[in-house]
PDB file of N, CA and C in Angstrom:
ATOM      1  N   UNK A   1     123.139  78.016  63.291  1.00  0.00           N
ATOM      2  CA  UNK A   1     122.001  78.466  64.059  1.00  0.00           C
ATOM      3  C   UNK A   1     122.367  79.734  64.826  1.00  0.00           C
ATOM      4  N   UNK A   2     121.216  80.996  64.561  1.00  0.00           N
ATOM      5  CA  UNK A   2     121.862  82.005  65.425  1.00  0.00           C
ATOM      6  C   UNK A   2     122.175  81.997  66.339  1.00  0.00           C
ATOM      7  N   UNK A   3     121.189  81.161  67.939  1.00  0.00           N
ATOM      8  CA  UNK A   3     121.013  81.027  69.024  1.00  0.00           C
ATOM      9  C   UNK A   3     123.034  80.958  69.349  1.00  0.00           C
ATOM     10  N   UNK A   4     123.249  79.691  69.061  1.00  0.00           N
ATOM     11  CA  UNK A   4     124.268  79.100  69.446  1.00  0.00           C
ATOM     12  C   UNK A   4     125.879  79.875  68.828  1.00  0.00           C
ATOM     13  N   UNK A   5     125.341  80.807  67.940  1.00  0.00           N
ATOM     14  CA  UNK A   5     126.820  80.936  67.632  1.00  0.00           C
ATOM     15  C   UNK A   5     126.491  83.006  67.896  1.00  0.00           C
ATOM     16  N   UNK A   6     125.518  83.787  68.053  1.00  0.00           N
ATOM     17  CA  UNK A   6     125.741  84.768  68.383  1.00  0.00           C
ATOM     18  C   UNK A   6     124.681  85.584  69.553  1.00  0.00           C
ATOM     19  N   UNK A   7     124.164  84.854  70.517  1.00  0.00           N
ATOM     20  CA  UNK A   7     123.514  85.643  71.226  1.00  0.00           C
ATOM     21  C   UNK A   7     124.588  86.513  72.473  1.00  0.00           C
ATOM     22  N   UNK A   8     125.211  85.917  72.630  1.00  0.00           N
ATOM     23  CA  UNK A   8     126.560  86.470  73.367  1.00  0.00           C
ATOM     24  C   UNK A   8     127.677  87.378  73.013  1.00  0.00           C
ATOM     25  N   UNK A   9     127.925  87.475  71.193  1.00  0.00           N
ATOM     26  CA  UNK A   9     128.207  88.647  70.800  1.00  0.00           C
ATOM     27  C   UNK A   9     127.172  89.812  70.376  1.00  0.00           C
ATOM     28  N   UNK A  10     125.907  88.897  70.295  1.00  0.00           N
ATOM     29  CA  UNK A  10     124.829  90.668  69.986  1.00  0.00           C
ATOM     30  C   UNK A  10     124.769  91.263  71.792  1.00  0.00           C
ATOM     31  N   UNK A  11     125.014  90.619  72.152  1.00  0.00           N
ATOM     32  CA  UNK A  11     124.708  91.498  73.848  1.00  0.00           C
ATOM     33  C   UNK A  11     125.940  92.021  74.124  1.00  0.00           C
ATOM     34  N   UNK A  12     127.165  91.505  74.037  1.00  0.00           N
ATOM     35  CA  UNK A  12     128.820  91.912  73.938  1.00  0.00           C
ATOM     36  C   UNK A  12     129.004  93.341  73.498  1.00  0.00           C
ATOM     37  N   UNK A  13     127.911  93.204  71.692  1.00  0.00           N
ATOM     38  CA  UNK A  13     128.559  94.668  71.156  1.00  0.00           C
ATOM     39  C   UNK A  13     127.658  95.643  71.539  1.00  0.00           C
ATOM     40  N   UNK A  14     126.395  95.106  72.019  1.00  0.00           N
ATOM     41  CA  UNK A  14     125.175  96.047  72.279  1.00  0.00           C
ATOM     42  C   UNK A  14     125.485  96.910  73.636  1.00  0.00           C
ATOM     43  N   UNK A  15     126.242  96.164  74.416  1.00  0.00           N
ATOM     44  CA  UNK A  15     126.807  96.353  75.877  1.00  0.00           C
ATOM     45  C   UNK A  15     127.878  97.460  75.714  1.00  0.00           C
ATOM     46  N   UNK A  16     128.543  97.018  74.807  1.00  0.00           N
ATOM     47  CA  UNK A  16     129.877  97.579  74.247  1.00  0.00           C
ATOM     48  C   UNK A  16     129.929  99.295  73.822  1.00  0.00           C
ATOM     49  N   UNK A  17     128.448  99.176  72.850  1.00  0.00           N
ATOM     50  CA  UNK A  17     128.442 100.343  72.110  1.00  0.00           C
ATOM     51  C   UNK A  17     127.589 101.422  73.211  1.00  0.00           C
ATOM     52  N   UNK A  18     127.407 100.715  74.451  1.00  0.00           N
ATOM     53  CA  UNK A  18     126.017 101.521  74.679  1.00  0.00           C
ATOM     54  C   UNK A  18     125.220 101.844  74.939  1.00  0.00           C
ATOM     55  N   UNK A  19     124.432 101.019  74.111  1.00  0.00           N
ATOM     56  CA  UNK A  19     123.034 100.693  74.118  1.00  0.00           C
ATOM     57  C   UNK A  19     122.649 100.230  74.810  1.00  0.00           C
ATOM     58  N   UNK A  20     121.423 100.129  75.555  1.00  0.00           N
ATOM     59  CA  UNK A  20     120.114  99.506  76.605  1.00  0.00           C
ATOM     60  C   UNK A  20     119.532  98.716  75.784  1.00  0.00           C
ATOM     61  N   UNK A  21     119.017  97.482  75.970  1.00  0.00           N
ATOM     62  CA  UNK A  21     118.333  96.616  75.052  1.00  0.00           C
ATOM     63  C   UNK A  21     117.038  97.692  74.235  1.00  0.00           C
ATOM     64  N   UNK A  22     116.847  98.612  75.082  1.00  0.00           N
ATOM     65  CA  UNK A  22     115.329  99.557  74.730  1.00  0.00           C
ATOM     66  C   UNK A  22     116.047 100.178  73.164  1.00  0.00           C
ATOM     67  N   UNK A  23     116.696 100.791  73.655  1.00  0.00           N
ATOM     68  CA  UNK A  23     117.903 101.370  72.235  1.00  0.00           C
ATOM     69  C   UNK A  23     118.151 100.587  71.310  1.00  0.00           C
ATOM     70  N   UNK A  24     119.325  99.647  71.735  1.00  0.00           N
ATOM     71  CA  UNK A  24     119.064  98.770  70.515  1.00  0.00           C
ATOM     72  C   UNK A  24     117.928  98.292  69.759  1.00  0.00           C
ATOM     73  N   UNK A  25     117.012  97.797  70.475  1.00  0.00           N
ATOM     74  CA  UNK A  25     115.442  97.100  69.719  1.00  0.00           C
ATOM     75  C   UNK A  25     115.253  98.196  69.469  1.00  0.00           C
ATOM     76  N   UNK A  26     114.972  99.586  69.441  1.00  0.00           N
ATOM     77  CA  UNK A  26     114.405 100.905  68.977  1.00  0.00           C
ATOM     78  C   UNK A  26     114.825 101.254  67.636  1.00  0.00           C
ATOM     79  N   UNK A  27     116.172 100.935  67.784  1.00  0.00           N
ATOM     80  CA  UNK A  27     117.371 101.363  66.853  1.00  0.00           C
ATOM     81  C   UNK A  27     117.217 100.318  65.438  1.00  0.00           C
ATOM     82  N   UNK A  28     116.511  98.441  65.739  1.00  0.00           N
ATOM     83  CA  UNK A  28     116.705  97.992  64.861  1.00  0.00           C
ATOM     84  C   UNK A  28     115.282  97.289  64.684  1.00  0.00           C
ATOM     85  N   UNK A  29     114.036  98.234  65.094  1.00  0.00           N
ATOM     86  CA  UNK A  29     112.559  98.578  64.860  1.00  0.00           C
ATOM     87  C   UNK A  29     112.023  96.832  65.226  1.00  0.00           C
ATOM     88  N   UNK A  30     112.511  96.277  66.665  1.00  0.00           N
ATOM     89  CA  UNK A  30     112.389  94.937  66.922  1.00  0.00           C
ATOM     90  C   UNK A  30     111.694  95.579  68.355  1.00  0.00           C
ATOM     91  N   UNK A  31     110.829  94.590  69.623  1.00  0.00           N
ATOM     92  CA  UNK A  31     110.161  95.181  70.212  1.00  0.00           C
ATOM     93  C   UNK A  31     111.609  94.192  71.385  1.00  0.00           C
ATOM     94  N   UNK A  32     111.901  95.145  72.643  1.00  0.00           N
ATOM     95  CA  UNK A  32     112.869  94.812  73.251  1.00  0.00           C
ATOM     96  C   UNK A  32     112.332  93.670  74.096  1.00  0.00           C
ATOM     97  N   UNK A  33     110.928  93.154  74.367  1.00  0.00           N
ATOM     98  CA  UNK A  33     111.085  91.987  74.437  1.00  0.00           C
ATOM     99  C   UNK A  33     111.799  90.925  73.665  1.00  0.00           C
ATOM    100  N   UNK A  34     111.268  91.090  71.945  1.00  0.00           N
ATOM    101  CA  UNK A  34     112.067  89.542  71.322  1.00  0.00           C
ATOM    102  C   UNK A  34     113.812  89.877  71.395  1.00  0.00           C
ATOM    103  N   UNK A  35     114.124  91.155  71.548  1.00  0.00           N
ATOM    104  CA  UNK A  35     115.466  91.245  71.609  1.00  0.00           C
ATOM    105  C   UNK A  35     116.196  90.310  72.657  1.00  0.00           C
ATOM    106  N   UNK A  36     115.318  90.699  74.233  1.00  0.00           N
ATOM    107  CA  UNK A  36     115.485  89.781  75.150  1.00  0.00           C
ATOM    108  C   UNK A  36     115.739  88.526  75.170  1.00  0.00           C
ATOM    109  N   UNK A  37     114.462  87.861  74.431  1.00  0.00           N
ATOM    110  CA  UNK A  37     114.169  86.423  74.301  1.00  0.00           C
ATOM    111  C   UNK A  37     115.364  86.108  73.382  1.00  0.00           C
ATOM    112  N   UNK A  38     116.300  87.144  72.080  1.00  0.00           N
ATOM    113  CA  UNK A  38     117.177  86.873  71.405  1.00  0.00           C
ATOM    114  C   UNK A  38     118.334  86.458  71.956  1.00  0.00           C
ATOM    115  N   UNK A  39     118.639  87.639  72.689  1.00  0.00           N
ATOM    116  CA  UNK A  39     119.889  87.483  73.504  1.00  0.00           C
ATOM    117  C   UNK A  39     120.280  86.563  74.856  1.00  0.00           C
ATOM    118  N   UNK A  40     119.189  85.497  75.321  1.00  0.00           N
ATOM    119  CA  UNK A  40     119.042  84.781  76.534  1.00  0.00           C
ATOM    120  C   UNK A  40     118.837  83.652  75.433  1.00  0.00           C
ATOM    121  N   UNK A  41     118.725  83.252  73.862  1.00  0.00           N
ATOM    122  CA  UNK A  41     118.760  82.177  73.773  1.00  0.00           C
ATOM    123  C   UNK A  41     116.898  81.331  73.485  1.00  0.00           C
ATOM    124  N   UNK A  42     116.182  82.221  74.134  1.00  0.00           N
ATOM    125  CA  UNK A  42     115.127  81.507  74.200  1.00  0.00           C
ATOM    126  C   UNK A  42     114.196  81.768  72.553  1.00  0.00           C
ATOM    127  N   UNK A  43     114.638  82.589  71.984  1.00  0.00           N
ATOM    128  CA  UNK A  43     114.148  82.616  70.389  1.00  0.00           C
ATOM    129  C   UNK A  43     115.303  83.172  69.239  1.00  0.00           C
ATOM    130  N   UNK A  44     115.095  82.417  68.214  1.00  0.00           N
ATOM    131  CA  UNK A  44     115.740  82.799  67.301  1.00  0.00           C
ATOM    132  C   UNK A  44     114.897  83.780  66.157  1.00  0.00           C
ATOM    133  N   UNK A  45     115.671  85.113  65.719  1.00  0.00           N
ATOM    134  CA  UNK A  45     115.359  85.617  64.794  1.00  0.00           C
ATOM    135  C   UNK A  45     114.982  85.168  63.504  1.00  0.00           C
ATOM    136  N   UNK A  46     113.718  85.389  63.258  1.00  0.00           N
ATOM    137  CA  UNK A  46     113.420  85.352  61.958  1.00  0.00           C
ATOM    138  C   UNK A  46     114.241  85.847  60.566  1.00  0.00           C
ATOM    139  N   UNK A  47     114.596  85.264  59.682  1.00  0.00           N
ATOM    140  CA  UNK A  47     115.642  86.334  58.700  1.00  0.00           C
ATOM    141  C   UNK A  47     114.951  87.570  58.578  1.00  0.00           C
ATOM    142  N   UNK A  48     114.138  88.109  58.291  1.00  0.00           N
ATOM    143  CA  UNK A  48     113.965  89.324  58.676  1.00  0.00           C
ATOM    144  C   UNK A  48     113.972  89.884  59.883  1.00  0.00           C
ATOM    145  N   UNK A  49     114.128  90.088  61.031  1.00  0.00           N
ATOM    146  CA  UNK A  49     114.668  90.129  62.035  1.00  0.00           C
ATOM    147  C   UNK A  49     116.300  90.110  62.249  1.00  0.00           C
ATOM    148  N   UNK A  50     116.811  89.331  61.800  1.00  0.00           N
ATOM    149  CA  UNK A  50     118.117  88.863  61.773  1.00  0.00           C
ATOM    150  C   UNK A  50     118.729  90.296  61.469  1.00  0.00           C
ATOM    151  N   UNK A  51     118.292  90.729  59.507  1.00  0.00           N
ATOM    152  CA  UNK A  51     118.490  91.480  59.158  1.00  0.00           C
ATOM    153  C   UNK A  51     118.520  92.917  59.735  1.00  0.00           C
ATOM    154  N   UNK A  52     117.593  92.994  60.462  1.00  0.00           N
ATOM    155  CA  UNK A  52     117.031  94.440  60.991  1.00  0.00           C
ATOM    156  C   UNK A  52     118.730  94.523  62.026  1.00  0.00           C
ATOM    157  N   UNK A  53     118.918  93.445  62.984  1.00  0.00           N
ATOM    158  CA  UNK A  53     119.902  93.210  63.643  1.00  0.00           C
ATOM    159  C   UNK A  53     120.906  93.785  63.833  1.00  0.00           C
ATOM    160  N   UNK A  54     121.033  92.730  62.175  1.00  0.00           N
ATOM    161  CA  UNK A  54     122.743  92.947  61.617  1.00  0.00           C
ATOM    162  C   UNK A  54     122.776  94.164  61.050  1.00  0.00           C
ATOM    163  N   UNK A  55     121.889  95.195  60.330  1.00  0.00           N
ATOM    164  CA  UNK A  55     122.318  96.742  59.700  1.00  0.00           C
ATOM    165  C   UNK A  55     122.505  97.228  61.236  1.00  0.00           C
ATOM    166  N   UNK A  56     121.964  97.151  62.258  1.00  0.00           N
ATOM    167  CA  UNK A  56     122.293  97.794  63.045  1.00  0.00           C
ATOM    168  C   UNK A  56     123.944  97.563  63.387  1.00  0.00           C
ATOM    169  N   UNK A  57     124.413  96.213  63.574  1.00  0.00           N
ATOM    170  CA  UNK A  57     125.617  96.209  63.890  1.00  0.00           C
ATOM    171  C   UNK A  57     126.669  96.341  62.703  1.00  0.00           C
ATOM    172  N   UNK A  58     125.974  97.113  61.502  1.00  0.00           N
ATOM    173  CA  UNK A  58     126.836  97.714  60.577  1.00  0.00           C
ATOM    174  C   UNK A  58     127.725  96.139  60.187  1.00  0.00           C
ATOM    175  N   UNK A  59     127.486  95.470  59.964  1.00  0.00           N
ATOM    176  CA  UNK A  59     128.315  94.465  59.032  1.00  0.00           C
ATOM    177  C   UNK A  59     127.174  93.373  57.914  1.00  0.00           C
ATOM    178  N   UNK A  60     127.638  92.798  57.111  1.00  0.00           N
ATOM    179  CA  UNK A  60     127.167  92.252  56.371  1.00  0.00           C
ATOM    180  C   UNK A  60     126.038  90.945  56.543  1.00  0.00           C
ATOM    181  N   UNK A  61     125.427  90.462  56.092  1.00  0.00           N
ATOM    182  CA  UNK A  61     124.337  89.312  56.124  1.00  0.00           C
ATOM    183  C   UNK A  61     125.656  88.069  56.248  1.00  0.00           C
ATOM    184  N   UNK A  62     126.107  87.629  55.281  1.00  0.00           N
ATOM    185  CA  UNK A  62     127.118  86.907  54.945  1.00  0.00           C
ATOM    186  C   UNK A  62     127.938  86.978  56.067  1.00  0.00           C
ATOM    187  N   UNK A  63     128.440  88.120  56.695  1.00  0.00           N
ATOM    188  CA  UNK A  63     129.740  88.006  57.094  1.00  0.00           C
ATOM    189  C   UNK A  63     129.078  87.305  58.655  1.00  0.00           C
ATOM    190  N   UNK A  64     127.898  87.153  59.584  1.00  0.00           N
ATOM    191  CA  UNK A  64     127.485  86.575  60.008  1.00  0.00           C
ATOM    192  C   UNK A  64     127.674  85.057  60.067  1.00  0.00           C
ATOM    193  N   UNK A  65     127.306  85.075  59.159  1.00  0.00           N
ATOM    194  CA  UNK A  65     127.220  83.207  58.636  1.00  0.00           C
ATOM    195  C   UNK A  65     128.517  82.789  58.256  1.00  0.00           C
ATOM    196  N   UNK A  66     129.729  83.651  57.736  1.00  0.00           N
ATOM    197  CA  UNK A  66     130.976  82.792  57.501  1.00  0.00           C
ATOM    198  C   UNK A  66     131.631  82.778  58.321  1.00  0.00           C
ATOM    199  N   UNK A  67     131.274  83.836  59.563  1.00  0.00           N
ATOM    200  CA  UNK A  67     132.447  83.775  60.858  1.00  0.00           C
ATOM    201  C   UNK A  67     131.761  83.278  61.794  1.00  0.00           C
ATOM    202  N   UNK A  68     130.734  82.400  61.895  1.00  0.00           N
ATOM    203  CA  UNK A  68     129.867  81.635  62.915  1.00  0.00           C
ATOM    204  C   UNK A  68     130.555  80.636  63.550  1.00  0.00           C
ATOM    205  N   UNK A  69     131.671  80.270  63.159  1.00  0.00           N
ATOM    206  CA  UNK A  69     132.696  79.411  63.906  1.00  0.00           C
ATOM    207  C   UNK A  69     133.377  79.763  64.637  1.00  0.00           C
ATOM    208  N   UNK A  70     134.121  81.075  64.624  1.00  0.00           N
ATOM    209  CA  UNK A  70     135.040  81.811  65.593  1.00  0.00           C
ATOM    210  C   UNK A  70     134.555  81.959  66.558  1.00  0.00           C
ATOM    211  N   UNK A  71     135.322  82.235  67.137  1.00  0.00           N
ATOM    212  CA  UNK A  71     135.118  82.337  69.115  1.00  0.00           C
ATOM    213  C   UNK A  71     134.187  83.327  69.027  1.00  0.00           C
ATOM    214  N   UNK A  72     134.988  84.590  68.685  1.00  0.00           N
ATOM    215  CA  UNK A  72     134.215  85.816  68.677  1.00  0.00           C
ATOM    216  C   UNK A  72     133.475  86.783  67.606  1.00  0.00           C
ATOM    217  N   UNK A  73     132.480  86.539  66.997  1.00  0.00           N
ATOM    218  CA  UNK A  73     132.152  87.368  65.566  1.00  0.00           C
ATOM    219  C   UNK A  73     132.334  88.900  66.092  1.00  0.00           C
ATOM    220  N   UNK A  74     132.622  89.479  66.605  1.00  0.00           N
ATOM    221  CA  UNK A  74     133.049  90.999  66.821  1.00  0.00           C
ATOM    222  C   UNK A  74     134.270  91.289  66.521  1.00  0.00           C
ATOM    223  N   UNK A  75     134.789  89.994  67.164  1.00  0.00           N
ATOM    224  CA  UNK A  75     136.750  90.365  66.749  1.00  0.00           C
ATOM    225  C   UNK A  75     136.993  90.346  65.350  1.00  0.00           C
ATOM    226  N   UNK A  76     136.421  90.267  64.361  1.00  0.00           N
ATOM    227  CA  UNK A  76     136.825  90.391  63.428  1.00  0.00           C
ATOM    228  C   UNK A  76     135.545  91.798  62.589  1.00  0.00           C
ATOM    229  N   UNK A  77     134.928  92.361  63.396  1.00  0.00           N
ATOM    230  CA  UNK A  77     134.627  93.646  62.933  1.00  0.00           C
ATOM    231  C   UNK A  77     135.615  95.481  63.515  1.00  0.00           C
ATOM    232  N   UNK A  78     135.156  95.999  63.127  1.00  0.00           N
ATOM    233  CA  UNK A  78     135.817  97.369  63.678  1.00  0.00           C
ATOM    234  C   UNK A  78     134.513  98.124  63.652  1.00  0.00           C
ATOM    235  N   UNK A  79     134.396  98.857  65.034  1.00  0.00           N
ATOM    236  CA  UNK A  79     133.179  99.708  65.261  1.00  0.00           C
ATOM    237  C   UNK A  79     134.020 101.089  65.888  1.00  0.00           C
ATOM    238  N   UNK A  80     133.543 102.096  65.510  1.00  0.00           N
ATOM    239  CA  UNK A  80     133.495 103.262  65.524  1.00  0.00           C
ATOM    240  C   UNK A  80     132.408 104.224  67.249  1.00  0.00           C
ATOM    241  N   UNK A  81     133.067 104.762  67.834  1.00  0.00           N
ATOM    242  CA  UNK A  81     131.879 104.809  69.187  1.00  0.00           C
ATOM    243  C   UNK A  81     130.649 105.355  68.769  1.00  0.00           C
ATOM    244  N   UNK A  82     130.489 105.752  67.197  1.00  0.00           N
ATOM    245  CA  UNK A  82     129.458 106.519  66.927  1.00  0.00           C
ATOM    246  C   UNK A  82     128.139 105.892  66.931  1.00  0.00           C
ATOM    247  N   UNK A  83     128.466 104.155  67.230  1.00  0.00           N
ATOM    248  CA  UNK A  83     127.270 103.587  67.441  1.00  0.00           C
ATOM    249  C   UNK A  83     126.436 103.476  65.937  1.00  0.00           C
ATOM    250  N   UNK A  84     126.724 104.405  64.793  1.00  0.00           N
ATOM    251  CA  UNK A  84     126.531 103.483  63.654  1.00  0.00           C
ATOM    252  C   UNK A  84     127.286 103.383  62.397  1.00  0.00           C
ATOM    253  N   UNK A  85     128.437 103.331  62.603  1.00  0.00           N
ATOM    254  CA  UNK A  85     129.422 103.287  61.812  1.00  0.00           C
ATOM    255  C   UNK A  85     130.368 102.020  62.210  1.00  0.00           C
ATOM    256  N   UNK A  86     130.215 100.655  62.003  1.00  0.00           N
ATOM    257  CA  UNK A  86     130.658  99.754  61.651  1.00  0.00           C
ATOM    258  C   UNK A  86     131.113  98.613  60.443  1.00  0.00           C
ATOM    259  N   UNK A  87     132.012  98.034  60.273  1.00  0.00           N
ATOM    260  CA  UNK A  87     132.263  97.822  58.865  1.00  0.00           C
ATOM    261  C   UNK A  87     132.953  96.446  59.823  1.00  0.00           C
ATOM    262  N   UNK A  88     133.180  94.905  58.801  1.00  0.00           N
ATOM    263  CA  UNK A  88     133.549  93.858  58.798  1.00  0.00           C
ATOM    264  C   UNK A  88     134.677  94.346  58.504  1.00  0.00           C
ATOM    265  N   UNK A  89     135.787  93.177  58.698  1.00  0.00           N
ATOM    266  CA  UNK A  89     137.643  93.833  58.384  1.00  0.00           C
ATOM    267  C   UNK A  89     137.865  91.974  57.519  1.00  0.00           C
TER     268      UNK A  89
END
């Protein structure tokens, strides 16, 4: 379930890279309310949504869902400060 295994790393890397929730939701054509409601837990992304998400944080659909157990799904990406140049490791 997204809620439970990444609303705390999409705000981590969003925080990380930058971005203002306005930016990010701008950046991944989501309205920064549901981003809100994403990142506090109170709604889960639709897979399309999800998607819009994850190209933003430059890593894979999959790689989401197989590292949903780890502490941290960021620690096992590498991001670039360019804000869109990220790749899974």
């Amino acid at each position: 379930m997204w809620i439970e295994t990444n609303k705390e790393a999409l705000k981590e890397f969003r925080i990380r890279e930058g971005y203002s929730q306005r930016q990010f939701a701008t950046k991944a054509g989501i309205s920064s309310t549901m981003l809100s409601q994403i990142e506090s837990g109170q709604r889960n992304p639709s897979p399309k949504t999800a998607k819009k998400i994850i190209d933003v944080l430059g890593v894979s659909f999959s790689a989401v869902f197989k590292l949903v157990s780890e502490d941290n799904f960021f620690a096992h990406s590498t991001c670039k400060s360019s804000n869109s140049d990220c790749k899974s490791v």
